[in-house]
PDB file of N, CA and C in Angstrom:
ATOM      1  N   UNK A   1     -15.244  -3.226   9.853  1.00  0.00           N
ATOM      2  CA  UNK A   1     -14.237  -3.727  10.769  1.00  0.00           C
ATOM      3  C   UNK A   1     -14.905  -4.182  12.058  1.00  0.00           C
ATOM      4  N   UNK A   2     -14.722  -5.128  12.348  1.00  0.00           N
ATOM      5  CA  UNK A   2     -14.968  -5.402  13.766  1.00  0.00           C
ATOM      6  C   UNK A   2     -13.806  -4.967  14.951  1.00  0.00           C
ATOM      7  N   UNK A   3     -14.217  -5.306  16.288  1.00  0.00           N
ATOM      8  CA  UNK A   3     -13.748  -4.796  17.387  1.00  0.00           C
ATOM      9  C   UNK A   3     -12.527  -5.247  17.659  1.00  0.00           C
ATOM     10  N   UNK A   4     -12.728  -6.665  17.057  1.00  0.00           N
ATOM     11  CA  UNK A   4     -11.173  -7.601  17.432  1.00  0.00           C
ATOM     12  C   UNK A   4     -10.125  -6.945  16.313  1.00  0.00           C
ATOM     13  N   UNK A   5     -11.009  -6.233  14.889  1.00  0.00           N
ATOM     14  CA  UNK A   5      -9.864  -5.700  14.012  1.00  0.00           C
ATOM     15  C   UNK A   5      -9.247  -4.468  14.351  1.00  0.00           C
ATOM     16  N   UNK A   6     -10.142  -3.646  14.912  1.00  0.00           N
ATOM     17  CA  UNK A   6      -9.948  -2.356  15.288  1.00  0.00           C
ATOM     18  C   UNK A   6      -8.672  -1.961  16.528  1.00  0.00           C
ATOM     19  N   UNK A   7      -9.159  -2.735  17.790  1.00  0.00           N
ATOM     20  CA  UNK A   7      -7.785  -3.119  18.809  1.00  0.00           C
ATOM     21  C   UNK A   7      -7.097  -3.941  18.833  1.00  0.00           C
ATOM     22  N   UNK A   8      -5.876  -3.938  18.415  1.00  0.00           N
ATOM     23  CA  UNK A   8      -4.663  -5.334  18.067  1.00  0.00           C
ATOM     24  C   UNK A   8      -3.930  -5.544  19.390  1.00  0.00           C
ATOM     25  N   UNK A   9      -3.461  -4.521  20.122  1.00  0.00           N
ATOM     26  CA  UNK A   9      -3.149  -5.008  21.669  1.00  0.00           C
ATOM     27  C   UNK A   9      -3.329  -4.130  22.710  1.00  0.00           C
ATOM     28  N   UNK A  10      -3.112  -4.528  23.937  1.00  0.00           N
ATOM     29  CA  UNK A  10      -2.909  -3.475  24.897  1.00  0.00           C
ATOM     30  C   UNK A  10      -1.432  -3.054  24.878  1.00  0.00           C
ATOM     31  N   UNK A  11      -1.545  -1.412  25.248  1.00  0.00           N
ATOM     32  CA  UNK A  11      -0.076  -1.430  25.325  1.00  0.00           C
ATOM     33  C   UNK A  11       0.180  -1.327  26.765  1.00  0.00           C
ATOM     34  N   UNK A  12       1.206  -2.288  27.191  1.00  0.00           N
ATOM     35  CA  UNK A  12       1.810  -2.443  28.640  1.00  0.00           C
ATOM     36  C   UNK A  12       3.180  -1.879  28.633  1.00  0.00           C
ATOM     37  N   UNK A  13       3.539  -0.440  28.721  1.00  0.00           N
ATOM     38  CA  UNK A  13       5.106   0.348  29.169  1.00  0.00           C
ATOM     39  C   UNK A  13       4.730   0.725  30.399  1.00  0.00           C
ATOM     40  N   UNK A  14       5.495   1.552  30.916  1.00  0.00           N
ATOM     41  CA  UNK A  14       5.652   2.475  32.087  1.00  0.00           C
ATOM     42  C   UNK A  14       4.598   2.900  32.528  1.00  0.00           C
ATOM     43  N   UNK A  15       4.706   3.994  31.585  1.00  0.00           N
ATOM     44  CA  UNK A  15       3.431   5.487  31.511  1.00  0.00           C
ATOM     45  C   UNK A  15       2.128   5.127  31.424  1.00  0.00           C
ATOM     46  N   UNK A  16       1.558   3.694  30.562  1.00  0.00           N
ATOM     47  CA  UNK A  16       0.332   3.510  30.754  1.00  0.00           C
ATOM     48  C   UNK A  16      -0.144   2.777  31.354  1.00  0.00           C
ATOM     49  N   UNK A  17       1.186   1.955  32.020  1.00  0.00           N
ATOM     50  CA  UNK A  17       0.320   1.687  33.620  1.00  0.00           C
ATOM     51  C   UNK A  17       0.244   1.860  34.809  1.00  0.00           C
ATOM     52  N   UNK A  18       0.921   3.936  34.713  1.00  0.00           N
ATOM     53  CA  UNK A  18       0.757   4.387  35.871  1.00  0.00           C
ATOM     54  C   UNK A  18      -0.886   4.910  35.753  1.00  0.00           C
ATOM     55  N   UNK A  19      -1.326   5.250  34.163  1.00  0.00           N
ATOM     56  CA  UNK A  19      -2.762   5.683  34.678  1.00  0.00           C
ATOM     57  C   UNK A  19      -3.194   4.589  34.757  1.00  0.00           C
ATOM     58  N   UNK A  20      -3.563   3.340  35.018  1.00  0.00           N
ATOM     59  CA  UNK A  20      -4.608   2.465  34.984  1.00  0.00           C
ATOM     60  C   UNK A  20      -5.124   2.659  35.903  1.00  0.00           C
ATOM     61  N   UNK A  21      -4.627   3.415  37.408  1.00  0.00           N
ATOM     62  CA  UNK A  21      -5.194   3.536  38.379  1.00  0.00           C
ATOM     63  C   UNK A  21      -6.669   5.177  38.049  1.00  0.00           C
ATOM     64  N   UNK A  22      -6.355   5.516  37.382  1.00  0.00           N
ATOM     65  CA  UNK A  22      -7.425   6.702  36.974  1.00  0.00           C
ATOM     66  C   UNK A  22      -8.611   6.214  35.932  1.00  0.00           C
ATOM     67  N   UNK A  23      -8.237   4.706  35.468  1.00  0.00           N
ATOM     68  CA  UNK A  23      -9.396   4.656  34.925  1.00  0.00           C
ATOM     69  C   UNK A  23      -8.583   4.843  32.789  1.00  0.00           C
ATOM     70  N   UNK A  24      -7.519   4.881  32.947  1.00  0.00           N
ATOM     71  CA  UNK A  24      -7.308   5.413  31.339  1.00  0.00           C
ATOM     72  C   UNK A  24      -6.410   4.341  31.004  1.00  0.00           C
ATOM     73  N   UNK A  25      -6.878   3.605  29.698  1.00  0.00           N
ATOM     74  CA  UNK A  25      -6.183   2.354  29.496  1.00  0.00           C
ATOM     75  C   UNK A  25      -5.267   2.606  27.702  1.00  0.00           C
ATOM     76  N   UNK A  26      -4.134   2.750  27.477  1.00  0.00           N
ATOM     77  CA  UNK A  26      -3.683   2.393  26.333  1.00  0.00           C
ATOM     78  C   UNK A  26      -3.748   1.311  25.466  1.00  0.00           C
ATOM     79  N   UNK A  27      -4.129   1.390  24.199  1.00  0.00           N
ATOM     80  CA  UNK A  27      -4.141   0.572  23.323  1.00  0.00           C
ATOM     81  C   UNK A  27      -3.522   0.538  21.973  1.00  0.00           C
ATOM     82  N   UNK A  28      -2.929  -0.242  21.103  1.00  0.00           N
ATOM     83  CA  UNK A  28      -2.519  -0.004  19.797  1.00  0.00           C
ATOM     84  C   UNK A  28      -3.632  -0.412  18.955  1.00  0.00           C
ATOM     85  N   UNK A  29      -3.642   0.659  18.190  1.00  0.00           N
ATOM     86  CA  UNK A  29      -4.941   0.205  17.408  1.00  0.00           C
ATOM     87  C   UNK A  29      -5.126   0.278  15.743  1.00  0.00           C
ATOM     88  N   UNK A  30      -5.525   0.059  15.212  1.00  0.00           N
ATOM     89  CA  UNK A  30      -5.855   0.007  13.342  1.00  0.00           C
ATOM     90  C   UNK A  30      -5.391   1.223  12.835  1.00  0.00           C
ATOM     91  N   UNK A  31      -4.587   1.289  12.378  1.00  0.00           N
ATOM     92  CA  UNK A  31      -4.372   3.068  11.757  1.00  0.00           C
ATOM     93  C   UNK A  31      -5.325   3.357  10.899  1.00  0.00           C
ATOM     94  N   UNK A  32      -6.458   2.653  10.677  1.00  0.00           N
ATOM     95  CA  UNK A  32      -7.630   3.613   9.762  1.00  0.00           C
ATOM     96  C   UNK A  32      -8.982   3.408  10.598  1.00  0.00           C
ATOM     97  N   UNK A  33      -8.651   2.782  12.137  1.00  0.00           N
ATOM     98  CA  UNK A  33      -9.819   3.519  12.814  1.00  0.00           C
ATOM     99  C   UNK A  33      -9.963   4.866  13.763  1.00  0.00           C
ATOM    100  N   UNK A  34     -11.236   5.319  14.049  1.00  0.00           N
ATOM    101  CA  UNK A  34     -11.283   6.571  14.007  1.00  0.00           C
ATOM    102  C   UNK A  34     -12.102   6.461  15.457  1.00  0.00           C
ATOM    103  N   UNK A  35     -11.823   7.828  16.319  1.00  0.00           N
ATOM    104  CA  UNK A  35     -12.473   7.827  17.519  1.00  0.00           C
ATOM    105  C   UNK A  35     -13.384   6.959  18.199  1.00  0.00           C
ATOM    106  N   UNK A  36     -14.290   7.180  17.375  1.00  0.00           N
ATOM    107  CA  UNK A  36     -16.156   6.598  17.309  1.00  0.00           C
ATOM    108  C   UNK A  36     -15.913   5.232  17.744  1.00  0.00           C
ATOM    109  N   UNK A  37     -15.106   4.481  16.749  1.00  0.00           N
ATOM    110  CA  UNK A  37     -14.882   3.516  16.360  1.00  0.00           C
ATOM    111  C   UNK A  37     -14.237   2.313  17.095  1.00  0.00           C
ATOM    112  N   UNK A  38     -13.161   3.410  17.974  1.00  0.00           N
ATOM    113  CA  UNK A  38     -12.298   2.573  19.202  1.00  0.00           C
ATOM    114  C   UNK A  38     -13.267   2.607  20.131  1.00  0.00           C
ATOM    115  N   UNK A  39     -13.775   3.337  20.542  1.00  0.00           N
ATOM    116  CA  UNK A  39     -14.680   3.480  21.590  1.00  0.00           C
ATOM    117  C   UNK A  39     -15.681   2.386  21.544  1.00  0.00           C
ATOM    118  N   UNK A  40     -16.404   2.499  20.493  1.00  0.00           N
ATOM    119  CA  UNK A  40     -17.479   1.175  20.473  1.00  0.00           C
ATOM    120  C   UNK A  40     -16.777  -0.492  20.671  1.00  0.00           C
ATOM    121  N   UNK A  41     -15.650  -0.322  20.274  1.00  0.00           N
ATOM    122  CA  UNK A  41     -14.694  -1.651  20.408  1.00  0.00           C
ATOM    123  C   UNK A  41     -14.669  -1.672  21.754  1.00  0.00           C
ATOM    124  N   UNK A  42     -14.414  -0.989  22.422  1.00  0.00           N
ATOM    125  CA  UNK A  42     -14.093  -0.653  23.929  1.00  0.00           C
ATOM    126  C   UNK A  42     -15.136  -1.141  24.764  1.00  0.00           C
ATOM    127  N   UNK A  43     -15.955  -0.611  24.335  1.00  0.00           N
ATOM    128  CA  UNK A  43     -17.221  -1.296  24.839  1.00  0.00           C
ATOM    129  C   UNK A  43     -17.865  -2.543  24.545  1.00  0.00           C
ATOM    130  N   UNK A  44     -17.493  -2.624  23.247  1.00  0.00           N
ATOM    131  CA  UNK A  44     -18.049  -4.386  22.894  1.00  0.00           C
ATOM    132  C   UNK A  44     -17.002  -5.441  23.562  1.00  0.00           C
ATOM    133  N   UNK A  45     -15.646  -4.719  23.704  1.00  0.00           N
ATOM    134  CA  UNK A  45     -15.116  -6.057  24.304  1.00  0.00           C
ATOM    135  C   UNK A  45     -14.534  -6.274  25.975  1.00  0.00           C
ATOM    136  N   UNK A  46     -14.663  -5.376  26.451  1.00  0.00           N
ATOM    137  CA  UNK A  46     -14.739  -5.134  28.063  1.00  0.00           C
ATOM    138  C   UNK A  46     -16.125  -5.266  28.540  1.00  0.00           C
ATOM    139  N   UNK A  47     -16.721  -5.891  28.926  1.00  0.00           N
ATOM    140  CA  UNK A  47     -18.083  -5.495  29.945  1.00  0.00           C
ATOM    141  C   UNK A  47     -18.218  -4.714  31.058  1.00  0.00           C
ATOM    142  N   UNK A  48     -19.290  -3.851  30.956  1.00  0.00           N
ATOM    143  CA  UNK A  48     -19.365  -2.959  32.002  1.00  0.00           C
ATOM    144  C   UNK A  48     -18.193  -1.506  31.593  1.00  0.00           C
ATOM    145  N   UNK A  49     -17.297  -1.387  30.304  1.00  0.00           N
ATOM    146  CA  UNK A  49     -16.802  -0.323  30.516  1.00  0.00           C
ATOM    147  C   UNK A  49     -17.679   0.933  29.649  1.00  0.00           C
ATOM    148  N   UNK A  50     -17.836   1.949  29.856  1.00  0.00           N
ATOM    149  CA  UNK A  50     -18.191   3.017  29.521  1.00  0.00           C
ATOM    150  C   UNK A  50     -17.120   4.290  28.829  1.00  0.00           C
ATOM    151  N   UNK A  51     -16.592   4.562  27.556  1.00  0.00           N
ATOM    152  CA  UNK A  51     -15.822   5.339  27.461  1.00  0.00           C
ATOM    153  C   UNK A  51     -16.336   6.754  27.974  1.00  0.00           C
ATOM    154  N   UNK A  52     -15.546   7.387  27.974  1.00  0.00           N
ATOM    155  CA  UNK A  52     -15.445   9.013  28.332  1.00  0.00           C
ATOM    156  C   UNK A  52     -15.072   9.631  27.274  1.00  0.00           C
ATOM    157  N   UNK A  53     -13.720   9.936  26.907  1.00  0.00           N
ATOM    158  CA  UNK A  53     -13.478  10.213  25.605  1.00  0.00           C
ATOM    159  C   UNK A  53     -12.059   9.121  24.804  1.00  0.00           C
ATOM    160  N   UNK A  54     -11.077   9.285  23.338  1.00  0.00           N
ATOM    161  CA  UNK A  54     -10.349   9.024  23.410  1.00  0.00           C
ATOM    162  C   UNK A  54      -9.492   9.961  22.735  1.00  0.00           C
ATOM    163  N   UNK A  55      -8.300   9.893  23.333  1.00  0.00           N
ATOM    164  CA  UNK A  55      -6.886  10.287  22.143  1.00  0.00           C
ATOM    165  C   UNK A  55      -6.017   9.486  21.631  1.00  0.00           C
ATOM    166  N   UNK A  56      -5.938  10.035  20.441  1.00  0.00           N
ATOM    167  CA  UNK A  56      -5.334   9.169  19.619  1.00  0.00           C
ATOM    168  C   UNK A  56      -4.015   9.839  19.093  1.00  0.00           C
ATOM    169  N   UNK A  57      -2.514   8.971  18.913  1.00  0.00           N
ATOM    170  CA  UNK A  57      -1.595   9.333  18.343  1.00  0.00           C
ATOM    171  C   UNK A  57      -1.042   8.606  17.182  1.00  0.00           C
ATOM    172  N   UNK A  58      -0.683   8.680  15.673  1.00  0.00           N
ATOM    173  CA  UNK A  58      -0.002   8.315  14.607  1.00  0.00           C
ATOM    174  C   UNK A  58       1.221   8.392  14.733  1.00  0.00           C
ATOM    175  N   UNK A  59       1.923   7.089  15.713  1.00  0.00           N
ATOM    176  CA  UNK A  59       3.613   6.847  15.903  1.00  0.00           C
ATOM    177  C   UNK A  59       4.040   6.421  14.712  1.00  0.00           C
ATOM    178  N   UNK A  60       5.565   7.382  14.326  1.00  0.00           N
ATOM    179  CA  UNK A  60       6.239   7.132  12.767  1.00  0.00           C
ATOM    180  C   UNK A  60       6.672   6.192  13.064  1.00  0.00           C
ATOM    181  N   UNK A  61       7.620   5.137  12.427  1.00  0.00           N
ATOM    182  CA  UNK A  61       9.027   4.537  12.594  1.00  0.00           C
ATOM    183  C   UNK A  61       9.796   5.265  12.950  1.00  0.00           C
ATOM    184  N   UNK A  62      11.090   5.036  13.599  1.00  0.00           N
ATOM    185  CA  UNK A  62      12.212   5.727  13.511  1.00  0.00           C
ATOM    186  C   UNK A  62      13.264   4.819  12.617  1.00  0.00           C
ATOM    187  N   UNK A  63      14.190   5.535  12.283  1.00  0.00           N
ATOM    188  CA  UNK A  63      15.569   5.015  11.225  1.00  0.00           C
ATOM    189  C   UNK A  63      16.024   4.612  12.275  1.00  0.00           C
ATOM    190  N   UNK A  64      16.972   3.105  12.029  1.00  0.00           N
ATOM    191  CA  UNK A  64      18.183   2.190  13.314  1.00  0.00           C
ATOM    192  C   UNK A  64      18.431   1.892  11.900  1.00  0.00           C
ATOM    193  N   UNK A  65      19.970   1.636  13.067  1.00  0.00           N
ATOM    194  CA  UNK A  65      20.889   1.026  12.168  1.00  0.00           C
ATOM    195  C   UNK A  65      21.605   0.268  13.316  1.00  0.00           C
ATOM    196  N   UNK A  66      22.029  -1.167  12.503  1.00  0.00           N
ATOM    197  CA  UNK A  66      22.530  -2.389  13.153  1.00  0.00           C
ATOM    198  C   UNK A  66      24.028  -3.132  11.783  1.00  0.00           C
ATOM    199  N   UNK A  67      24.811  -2.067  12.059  1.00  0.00           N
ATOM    200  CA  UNK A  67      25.974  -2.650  11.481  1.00  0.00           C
ATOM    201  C   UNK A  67      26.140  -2.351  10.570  1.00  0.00           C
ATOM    202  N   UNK A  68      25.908  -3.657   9.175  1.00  0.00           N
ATOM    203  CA  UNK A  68      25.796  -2.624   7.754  1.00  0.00           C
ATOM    204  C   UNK A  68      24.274  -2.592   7.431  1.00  0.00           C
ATOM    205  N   UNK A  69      23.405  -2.915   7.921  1.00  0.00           N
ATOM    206  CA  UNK A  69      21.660  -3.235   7.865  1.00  0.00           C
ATOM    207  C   UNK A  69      21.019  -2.029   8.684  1.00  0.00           C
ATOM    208  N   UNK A  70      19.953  -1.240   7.474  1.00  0.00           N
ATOM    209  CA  UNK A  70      19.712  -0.211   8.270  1.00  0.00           C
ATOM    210  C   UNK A  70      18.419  -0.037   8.106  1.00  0.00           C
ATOM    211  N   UNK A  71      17.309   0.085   8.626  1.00  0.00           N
ATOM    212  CA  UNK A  71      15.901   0.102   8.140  1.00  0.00           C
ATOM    213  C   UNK A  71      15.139   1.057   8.855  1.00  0.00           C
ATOM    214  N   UNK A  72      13.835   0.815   9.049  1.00  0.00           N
ATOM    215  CA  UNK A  72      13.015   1.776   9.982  1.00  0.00           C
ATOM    216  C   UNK A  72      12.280   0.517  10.811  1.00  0.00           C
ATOM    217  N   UNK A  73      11.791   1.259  11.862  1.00  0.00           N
ATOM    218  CA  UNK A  73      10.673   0.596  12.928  1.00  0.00           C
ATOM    219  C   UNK A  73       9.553   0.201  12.378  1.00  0.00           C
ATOM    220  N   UNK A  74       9.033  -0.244  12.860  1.00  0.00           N
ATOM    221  CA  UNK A  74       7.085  -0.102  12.002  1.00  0.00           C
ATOM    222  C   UNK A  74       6.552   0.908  13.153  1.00  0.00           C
ATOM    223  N   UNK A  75       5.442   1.280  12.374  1.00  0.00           N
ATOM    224  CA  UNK A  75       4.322   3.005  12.370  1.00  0.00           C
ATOM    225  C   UNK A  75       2.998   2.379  12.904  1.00  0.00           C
ATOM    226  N   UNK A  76       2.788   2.565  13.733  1.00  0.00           N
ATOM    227  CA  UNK A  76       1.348   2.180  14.744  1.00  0.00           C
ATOM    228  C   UNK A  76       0.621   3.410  14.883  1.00  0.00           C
ATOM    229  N   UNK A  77      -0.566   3.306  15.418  1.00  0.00           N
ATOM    230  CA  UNK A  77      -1.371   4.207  15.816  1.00  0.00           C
ATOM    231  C   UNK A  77      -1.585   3.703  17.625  1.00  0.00           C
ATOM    232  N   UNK A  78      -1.547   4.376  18.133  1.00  0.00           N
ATOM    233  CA  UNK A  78      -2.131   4.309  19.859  1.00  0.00           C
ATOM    234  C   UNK A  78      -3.257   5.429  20.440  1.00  0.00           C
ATOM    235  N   UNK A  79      -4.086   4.475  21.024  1.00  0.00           N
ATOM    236  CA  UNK A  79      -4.834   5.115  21.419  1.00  0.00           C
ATOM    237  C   UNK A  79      -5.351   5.297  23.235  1.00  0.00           C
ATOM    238  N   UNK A  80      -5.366   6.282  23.917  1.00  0.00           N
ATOM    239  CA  UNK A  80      -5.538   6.414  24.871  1.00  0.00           C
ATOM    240  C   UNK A  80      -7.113   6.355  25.673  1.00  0.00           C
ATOM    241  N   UNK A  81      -8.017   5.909  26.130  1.00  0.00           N
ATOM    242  CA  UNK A  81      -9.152   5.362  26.262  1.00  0.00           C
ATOM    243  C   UNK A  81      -9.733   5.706  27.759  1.00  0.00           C
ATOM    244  N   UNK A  82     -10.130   6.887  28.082  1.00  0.00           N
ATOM    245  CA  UNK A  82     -10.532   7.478  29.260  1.00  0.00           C
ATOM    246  C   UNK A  82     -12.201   6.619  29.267  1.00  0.00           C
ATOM    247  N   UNK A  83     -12.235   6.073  30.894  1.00  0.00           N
ATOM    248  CA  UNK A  83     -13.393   5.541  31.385  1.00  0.00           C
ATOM    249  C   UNK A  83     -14.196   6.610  32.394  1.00  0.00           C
ATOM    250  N   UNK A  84     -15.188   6.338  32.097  1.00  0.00           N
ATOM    251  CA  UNK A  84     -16.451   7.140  33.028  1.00  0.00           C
ATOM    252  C   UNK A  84     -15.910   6.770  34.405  1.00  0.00           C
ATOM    253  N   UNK A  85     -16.068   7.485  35.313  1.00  0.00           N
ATOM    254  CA  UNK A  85     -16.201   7.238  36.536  1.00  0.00           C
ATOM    255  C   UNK A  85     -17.319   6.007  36.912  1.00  0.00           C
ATOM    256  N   UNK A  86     -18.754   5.785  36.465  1.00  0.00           N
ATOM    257  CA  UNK A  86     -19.319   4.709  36.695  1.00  0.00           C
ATOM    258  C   UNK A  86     -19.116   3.348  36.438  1.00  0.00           C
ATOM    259  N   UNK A  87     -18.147   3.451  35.131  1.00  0.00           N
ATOM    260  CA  UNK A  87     -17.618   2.440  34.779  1.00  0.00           C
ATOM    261  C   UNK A  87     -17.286   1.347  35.474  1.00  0.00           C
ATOM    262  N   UNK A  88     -16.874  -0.072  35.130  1.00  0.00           N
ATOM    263  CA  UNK A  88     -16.304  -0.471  35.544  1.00  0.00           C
ATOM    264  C   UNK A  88     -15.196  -0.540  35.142  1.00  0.00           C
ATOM    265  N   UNK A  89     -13.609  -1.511  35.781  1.00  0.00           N
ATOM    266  CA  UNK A  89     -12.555  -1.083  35.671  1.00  0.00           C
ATOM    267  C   UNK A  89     -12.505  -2.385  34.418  1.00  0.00           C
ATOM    268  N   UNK A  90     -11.221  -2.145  33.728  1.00  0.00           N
ATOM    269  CA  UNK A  90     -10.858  -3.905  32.585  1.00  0.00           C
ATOM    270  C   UNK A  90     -10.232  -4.707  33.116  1.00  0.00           C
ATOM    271  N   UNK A  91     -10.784  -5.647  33.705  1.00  0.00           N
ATOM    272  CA  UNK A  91      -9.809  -6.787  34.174  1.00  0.00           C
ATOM    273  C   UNK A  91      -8.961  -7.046  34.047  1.00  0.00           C
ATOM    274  N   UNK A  92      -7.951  -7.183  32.853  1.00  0.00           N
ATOM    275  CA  UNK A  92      -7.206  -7.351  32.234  1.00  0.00           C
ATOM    276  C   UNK A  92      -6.143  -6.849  33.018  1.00  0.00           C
ATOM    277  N   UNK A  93      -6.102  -5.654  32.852  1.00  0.00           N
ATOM    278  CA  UNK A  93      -5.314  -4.542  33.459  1.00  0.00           C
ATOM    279  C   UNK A  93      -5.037  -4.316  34.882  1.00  0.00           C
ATOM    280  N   UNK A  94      -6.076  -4.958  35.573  1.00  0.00           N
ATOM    281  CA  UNK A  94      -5.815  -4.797  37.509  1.00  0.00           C
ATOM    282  C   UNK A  94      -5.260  -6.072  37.402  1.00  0.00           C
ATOM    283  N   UNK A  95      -5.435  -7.188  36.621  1.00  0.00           N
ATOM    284  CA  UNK A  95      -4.642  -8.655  36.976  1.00  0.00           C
ATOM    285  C   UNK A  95      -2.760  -8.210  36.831  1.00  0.00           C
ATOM    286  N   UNK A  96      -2.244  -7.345  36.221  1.00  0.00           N
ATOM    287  CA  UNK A  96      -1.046  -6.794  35.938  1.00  0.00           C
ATOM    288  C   UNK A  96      -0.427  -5.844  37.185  1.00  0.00           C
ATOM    289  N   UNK A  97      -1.234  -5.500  37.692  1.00  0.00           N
ATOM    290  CA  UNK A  97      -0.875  -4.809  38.857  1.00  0.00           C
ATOM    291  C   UNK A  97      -0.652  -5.395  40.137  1.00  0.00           C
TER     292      UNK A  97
END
C-alpha cells in the first residue's frame, strides 16, 4: 500500500480541530492499515512532520431509517496522529484555522 492508499482524508469536525493547536491531527484511514503504517504515511506526505505516537479507532455504521428505506452508515477506521514537539506543524490544517 502506499501512503496516498493508506490516508483517504483528513477528518475536519469539532473535536479535531480543537487539538490541531497541540500538534494532533485526525485522519480517516484504510481499515487494514496498522499503526507503523499510518505513521510512515504521515511522514511521507507532510514534510518536516515527525510522529509521536498514533490511536486508532474501528467506527461501525449505525442503522437510519428514512421513511420506508432503512440501511446502515458506512464503517471507517480513524486515526489520531500525535506530532513531536520538534516537528513541524501540517499546513493543511493551520490554513483552516
Amino acid at each position: 500500500m502506499t501512503a496516498t492508499d493508506i490516508i483517504i482524508k483528513p477528518l475536519l469536525a469539532e473535536k479535531p480541530m480543537m487539538m490541531v493547536e497541540n500538534k494532533k491531527y485526525a485522519f480517516v484511514v484504510n481499515k487494514n492499515a496498522t499503526k507503523l503504517q499510518i505513521a510512515a504515511a504521515v511522514e511521507e506526505l507532510f514534510d518536516g512532520a515527525k510522529v509521536e505516537y498514533v490511536h486508532t479507532m474501528n467506527c461501525i455504521g449505525k442503522y437510519k431509517r428514512q421513511g420506508k428505506y432503512d440501511g446502515y452508515t458506512s464503517e471507517f477506521k480513524k486515526a489520531y496522529v500525535q506530532l513531536t514537539k520538534a516537528s513541524k506543524t501540517i499546513s493543511f490544517f493551520d490554513s483552516l484555522n
